[in-house]
Protein backbone atom coordinates (compact mmCIF):
# COMPACT_ATOMS: atom_id res chain seq x y z
CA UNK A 1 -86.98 -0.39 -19.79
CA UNK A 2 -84.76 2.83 -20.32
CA UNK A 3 -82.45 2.56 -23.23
CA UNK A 4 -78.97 3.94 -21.27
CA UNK A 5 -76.57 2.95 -24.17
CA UNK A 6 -74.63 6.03 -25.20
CA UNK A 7 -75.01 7.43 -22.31
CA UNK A 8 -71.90 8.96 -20.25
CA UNK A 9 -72.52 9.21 -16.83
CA UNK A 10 -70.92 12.21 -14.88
CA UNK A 11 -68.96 11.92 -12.53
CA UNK A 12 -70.75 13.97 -8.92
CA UNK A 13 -68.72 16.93 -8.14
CA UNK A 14 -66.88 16.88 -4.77
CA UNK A 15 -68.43 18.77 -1.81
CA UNK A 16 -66.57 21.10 0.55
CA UNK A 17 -66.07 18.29 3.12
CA UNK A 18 -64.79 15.80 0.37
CA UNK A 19 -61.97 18.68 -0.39
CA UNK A 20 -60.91 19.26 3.01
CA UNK A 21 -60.66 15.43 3.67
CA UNK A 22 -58.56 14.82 1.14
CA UNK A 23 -55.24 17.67 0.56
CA UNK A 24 -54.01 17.89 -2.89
CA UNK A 25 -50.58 16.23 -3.35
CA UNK A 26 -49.29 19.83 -4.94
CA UNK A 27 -50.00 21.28 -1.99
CA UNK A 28 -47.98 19.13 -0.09
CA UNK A 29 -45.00 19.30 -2.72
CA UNK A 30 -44.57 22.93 -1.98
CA UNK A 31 -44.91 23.10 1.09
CA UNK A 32 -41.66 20.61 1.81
CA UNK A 33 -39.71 22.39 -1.06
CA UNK A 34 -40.66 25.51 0.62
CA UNK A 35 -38.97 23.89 3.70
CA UNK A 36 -35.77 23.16 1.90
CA UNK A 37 -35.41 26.72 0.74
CA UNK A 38 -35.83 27.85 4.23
CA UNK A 39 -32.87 25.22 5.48
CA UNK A 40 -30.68 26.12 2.22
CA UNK A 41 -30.69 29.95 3.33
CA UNK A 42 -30.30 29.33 6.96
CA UNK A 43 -27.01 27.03 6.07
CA UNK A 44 -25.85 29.78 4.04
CA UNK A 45 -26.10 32.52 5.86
CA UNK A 46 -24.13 30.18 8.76
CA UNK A 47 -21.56 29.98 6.52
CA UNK A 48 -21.09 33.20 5.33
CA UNK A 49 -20.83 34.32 8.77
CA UNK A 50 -18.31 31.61 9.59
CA UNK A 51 -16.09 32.98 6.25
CA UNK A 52 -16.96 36.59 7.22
CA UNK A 53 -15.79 36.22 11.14
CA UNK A 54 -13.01 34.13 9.93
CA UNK A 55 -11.89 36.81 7.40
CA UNK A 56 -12.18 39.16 10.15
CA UNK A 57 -9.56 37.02 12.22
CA UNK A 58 -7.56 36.96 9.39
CA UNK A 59 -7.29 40.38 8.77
CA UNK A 60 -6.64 41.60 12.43
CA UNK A 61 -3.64 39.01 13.08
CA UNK A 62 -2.30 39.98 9.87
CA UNK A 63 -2.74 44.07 10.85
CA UNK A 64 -1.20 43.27 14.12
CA UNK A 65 1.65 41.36 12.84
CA UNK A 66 5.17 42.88 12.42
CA UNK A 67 5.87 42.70 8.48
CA UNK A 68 9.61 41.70 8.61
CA UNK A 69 10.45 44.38 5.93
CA UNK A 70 10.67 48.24 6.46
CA UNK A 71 10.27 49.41 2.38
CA UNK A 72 10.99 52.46 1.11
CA UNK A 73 8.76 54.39 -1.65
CA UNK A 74 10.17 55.05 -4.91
CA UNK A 75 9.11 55.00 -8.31
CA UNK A 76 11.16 53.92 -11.57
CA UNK A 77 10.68 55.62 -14.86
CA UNK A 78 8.58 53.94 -17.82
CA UNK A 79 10.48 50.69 -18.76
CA UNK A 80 12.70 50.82 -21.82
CA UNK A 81 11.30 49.50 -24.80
CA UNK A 82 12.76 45.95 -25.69
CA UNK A 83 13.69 46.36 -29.10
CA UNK A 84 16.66 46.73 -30.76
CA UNK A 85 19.37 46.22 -28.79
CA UNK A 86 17.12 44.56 -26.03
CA UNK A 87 14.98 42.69 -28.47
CA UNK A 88 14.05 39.43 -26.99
CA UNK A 89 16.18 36.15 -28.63
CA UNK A 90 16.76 32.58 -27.67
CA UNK A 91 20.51 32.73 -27.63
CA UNK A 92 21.27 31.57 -23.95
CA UNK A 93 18.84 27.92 -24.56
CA UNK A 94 22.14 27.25 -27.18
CA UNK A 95 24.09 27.46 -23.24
CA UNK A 96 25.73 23.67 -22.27
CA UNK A 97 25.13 23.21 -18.54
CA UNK A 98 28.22 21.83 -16.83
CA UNK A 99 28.47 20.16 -14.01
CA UNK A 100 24.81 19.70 -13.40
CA UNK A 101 23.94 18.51 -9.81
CA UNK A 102 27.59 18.26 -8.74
CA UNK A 103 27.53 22.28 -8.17
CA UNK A 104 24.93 24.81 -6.78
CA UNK A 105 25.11 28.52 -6.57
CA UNK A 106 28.55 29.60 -8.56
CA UNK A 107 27.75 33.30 -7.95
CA UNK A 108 30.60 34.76 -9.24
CA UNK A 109 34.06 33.56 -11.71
CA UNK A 110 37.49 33.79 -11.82
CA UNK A 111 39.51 32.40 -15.05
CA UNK A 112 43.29 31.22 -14.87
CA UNK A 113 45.40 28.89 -16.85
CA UNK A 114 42.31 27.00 -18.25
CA UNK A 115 40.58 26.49 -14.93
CA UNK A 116 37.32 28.47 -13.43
CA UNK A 117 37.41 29.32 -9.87
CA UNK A 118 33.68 30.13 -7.90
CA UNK A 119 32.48 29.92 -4.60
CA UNK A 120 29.42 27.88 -3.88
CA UNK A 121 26.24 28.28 -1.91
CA UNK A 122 27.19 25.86 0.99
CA UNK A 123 30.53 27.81 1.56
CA UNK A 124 33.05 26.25 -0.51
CA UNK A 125 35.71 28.24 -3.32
CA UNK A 126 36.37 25.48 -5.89
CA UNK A 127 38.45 24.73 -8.96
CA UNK A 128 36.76 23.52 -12.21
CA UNK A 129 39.40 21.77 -15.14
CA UNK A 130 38.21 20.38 -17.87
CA UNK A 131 34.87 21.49 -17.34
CA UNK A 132 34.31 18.71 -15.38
CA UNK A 133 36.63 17.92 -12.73
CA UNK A 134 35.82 19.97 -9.27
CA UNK A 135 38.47 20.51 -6.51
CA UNK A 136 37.55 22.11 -2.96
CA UNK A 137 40.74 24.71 -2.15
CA UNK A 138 38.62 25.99 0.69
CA UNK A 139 35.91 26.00 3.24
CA UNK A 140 35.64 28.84 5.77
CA UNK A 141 32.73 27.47 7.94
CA UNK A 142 32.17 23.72 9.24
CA UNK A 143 29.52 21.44 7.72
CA UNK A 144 26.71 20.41 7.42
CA UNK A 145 25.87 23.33 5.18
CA UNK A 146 23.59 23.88 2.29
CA UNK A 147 20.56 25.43 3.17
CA UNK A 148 19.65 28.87 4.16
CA UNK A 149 19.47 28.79 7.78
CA UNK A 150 23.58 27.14 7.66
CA UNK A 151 24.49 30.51 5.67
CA UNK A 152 25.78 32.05 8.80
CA UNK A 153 27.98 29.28 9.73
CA UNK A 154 29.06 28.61 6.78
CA UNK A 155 30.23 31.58 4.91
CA UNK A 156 28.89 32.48 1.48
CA UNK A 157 31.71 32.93 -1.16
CA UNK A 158 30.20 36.05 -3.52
CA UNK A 159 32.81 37.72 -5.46
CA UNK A 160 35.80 35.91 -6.76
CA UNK A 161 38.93 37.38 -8.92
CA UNK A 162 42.42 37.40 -9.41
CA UNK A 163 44.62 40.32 -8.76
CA UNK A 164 48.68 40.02 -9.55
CA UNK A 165 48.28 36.31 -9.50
CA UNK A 166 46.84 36.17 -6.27
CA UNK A 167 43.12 34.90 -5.76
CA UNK A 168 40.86 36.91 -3.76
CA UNK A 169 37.39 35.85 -2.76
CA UNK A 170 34.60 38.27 -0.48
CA UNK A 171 32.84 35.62 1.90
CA UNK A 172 29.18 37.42 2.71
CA UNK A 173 29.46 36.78 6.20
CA UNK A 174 33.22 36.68 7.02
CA UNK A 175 34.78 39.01 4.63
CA UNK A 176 37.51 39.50 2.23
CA UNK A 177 40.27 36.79 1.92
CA UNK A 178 43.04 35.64 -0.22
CA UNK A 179 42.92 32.01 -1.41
CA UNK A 180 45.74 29.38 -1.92
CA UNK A 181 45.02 28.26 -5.72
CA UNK A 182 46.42 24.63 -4.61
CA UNK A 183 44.40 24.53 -1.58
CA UNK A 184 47.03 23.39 0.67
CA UNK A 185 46.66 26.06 3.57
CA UNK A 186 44.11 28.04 4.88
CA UNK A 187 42.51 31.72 3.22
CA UNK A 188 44.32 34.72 5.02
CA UNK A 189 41.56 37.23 6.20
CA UNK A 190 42.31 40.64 5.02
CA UNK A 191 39.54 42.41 6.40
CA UNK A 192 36.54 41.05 8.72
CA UNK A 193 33.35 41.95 8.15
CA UNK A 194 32.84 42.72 12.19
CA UNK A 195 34.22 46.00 11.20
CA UNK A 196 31.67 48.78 12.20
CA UNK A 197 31.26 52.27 10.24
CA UNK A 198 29.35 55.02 11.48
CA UNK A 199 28.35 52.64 14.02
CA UNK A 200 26.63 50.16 11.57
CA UNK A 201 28.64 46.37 11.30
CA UNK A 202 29.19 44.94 8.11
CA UNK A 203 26.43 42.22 7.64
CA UNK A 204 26.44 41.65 4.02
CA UNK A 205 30.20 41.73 1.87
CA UNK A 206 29.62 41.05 -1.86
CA UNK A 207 31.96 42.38 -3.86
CA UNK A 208 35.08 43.92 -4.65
CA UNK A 209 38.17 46.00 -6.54
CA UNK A 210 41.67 46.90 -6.38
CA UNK A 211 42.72 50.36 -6.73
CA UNK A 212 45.93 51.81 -8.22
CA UNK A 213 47.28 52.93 -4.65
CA UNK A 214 46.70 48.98 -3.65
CA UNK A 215 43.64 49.55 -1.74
CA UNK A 216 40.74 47.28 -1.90
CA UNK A 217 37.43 48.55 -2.57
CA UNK A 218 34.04 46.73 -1.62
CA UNK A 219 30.45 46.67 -1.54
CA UNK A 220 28.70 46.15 1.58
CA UNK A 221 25.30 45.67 0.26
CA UNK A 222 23.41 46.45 3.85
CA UNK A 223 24.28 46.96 7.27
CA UNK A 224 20.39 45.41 8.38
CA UNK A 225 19.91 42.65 6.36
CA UNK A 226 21.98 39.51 6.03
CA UNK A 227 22.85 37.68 2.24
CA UNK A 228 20.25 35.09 3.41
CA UNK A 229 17.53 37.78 3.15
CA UNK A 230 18.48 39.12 0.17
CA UNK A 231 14.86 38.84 -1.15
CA UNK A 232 13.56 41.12 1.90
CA UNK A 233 16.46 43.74 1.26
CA UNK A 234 15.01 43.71 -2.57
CA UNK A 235 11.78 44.06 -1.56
CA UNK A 236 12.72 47.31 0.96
CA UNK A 237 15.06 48.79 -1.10
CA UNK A 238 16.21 51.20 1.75
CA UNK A 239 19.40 53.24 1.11
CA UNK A 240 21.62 50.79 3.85
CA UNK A 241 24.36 49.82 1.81
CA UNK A 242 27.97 51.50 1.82
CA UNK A 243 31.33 51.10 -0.75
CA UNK A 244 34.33 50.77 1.76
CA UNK A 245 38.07 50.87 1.14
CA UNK A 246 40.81 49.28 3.16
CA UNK A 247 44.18 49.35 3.07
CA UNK A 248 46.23 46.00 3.29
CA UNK A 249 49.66 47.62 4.43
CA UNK A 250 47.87 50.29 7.14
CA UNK A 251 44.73 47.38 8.31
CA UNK A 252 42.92 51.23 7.62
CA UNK A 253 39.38 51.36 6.40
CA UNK A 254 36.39 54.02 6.25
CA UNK A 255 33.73 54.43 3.98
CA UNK A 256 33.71 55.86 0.53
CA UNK A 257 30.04 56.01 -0.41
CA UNK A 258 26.83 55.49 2.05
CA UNK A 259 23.16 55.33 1.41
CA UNK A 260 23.19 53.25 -1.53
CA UNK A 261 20.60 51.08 -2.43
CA UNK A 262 21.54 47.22 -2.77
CA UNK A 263 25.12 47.93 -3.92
CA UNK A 264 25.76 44.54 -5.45
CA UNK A 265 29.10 44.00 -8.15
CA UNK A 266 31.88 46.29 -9.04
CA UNK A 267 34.40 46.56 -11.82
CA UNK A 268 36.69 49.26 -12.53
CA UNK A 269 37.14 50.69 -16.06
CA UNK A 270 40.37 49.69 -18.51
CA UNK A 271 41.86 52.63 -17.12
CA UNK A 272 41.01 52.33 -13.33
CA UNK A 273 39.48 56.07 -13.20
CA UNK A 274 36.33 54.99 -11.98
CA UNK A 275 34.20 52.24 -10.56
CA UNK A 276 30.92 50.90 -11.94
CA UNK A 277 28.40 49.45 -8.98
CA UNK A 278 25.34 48.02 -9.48
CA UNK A 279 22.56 49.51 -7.48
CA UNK A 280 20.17 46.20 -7.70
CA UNK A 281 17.55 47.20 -6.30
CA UNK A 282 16.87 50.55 -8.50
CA UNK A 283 17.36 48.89 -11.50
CA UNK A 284 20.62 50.94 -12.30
CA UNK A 285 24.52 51.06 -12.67
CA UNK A 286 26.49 53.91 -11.00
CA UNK A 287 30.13 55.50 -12.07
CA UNK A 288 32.05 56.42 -9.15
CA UNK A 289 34.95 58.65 -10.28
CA UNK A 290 38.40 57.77 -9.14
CA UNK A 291 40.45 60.21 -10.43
CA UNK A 292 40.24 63.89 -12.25
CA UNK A 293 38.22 66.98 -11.22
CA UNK A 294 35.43 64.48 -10.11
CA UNK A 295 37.14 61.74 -7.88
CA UNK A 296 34.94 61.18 -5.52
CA UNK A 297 31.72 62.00 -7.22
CA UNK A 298 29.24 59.86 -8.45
CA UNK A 299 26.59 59.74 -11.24
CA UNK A 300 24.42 57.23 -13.01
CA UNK A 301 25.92 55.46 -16.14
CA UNK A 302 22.69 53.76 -16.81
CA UNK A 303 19.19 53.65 -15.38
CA UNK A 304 15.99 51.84 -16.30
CA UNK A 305 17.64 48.55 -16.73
CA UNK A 306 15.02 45.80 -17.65
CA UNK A 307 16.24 43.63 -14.46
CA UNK A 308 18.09 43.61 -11.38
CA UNK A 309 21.63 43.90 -11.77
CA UNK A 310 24.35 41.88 -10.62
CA UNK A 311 27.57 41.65 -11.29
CA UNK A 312 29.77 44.00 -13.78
CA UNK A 313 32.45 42.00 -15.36
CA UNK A 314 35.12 42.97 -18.52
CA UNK A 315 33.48 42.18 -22.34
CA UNK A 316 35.95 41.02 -25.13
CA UNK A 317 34.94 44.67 -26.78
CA UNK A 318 36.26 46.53 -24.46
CA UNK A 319 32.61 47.07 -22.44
CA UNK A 320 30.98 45.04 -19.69
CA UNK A 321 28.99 42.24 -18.85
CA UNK A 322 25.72 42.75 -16.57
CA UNK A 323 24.23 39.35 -15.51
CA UNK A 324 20.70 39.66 -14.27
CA UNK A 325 19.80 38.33 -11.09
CA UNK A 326 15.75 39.09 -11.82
CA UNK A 327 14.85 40.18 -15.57
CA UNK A 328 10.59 39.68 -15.34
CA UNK A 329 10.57 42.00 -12.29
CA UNK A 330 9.30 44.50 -15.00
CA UNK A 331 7.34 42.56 -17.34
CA UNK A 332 3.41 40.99 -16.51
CA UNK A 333 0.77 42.02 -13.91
CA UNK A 334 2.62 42.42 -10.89
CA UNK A 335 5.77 44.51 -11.39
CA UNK A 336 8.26 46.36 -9.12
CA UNK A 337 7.04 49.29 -11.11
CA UNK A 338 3.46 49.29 -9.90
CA UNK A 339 4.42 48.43 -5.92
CA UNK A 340 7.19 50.03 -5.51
CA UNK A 341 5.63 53.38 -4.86
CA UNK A 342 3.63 51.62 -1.82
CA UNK A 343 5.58 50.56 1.11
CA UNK A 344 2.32 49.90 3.00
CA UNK A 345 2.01 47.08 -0.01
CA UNK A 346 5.34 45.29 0.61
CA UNK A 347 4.59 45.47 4.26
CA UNK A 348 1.52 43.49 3.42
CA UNK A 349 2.66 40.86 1.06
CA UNK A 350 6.14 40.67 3.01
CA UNK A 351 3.66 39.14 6.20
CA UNK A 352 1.54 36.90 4.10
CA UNK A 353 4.75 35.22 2.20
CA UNK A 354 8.03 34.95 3.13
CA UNK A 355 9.85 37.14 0.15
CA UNK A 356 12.34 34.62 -0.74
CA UNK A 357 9.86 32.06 -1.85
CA UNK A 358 8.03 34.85 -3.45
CA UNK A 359 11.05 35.29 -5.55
CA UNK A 360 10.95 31.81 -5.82
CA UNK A 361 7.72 31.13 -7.47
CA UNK A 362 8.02 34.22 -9.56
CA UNK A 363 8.71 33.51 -13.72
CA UNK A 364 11.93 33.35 -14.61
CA UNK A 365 13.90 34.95 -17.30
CA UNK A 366 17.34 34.97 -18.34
CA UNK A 367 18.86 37.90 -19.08
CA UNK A 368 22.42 39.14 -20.70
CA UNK A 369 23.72 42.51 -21.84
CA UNK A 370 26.84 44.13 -22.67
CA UNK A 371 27.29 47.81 -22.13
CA UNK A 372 30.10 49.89 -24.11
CA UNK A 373 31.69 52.68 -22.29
CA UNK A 374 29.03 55.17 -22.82
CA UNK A 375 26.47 53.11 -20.52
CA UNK A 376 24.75 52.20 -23.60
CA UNK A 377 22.99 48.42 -24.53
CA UNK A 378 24.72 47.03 -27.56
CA UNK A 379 23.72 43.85 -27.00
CA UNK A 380 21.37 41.31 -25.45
CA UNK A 381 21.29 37.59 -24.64
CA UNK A 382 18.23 36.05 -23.64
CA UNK A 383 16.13 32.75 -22.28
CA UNK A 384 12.33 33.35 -22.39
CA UNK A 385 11.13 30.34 -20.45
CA UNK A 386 14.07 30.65 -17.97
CA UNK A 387 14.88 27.03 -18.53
CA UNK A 388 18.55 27.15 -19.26
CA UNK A 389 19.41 30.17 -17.28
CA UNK A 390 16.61 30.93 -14.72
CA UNK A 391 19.00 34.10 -13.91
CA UNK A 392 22.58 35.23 -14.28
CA UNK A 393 24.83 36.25 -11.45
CA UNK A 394 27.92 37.15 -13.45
CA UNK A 395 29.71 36.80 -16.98
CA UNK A 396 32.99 36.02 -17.80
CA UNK A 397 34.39 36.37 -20.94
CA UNK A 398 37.19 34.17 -22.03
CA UNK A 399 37.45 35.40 -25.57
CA UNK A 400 36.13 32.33 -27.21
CA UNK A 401 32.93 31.45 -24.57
CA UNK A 402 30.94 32.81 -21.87
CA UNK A 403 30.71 31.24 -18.82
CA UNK A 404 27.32 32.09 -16.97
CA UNK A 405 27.33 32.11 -13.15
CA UNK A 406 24.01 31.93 -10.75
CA UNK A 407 23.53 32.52 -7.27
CA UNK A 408 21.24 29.64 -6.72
CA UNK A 409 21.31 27.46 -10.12
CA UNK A 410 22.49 23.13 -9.67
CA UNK A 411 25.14 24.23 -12.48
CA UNK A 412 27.40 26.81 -14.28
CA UNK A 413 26.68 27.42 -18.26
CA UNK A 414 28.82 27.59 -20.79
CA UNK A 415 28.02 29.59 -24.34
CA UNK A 416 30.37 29.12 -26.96
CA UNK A 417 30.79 32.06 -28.81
């Protein structure tokens, strides 16, 4: 017999046949990846025609759509540097809200005997004593009001002040008016902002002076756009506003400046030989001479602010107050200076988003200064984060505290000084 121990037996190679009969499982693994590739790049090339054909909608309702703003190009100098002067601080987070929740929108303030007097954003003029008590001494339109779309029937109270003991308030939509202190009868309309000039109606009254001779003089800060659209006039910055005058005694009025562009507050110098007005939406204060070889001329007292001006009130020192009603429209990514050279732009942005919640949603950044009478910065208050005061409408100067208005803010601030 055959000795076979320690002998391996190998194994008979496989014939053709045997390898056709039989497919190798790799094979088959490929072959069904190879299949999910296929489906993977058919699904997303579906898709990416569904986004491209939707994109394409997009883009030719949004082309065909009327932008609700008509801007106009322009381009601001290099912004000023903030330092000195304008160096950032904290001082407005040391503000005390007052009144918080019980008040919304006290644009602009008037100071007797102890007591503040503002109007409100759903149409009311107040009285604040104590800093904490609030009496209504009028109400031009009839509730409910509160929201934008009541504006119209509601009034807007903008600027407030007293003149020979007398309060005077300029409604946005029904015009100027003087105001019983004690509330117990109704404003007296002095002049009605259905008044046309050059054909154009008053649609937005803000505020206003008293000259030596007893006229009033106002702002009128467009003839397109209503207060309620204020962000969409910003955004356009067309030259539709006008400074009127009006006579109480004659019921006479006509127009002392035109094309000006968001004319916003006014305040006459200590010696009432010209007018300040803020031109908001160039970022810049004009002086308006009153009397002298240049009554009636105008040039800028200062440009290149680093926000949007407001209103102008007195200072302590003999200068003014500027309350900013935007101060990071210059600051970040997105500025005013890099769009405002392309209307086409603000067209485009103006149909995506409604401007006033873009203006909205925007960082804010409170923002003080006081000018001497040179037009010069001597000082600057500020709030980084926005938190205390998101913006400032107006100043007033008591001697011994500021009290900080807003025209959209749940309260009014007070900074002890």
């Amino acid at each position: 017999m055959a000795n076979t121990e320690g002998i391996r037996h190998r194994k008979p190679e496989a014939t053709e046949d045997d390898r056709q009969s039989v497919p190798p499982k790799q094979g088959k693994r490929n072959l069904k990846e190879q299949g999910m590739v296929t489906k993977c790049c058919s699904l997303c090339f579906s898709l990416f025609k569904i986004s491209l054909l939707i994109v394409l909608a997009l883009t030719i309702l949004i082309t065909l759509k009327t932008s609700p703003v008509e801007p106009e190009a322009f381009e601001l100098p290099p912004p000023r540097p903030w330092t000195g002067a304008l160096a950032p601080n904290n001082k407005l987070q040391k503000a005390q809200k007052l009144l918080e929740g019980r008040i919304i929108g006290p644009e602009s303030l008037a100071y007797k005997n102890g007591r503040i007097y503002t109007g409100t954003y759903d149409g009311k003029v107040v009285e604040i004593s104590n800093e904490k008590d609030i009496k209504v001494i009028a109400q031009l339109g009839t509730p409910p009001c509160g929201t934008r779309e009541d504006e119209m029937k509601c009034g807007r109270p903008l600027g407030i002040r007293f003149i020979d003991d007398k309060l005077y308030m300029m409604d946005a939509y029904y015009g100027l008016f003087e105001v019983d202190v004690k509330g117990e009868s109704l404003p007296i309309e002095l002049i009605s902002t259905q008044r046309s000039y050059k054909g154009h109606q008053m649609r937005f009254g803000n505020d206003f002076e008293r000259l030596e001779n007893g006229d009033f003089i106002f702002t009128d800060s467009s003839y397109r756009k209503y207060r309620k659209d204020y962000a969409m006039l910003t955004l356009e910055s067309k030259d539709c506003g006008r400074l009127i005058w009006f006579n109480p005694v004659s019921k006479m009025s006509d127009l002392s400046m035109d094309k000006l562009h968001f004319p916003n507050g006014v305040q006459l110098s200590p010696k009432k030989d010209f007018l300040l007005i803020a031109e908001t939406s160039r970022y810049q204060i004009l002086k308006y001479y009153l009397t002298g070889p240049k009554t009636g001329s105008t040039e800028v007292f200062i440009d290149n602010l680093p926000g949007m001006p407001d209103n102008i009130r007195p200072s302590r020192d003999g200068g003014y107050w500027v309350g900013m009603a935007f101060a990071n429209g210059r600051r970040g990514l997105l500025t005013m200076d890099l769009i405002a050279p392309y209307p086409w732009l603000k067209r485009f942005v103006a149909k995506i988003i409604d401007p006033v919640r873009i203006m909205q949603f925007l960082p804010q950044y409170g923002l003080i200064i006081e000018l001497n009478q040179k037009g010069e910065i001597i000082q600057s208050l500020h709030d980084p984060t926005g938190e205390i005061a998101p913006s400032v409408s107006e100043v007033l100067d008591t001697g011994d505290a500021l009290y900080l208005g807003s025209y959209h803010a749940p309260y009014l601030l007070k900074l002890d000084m």
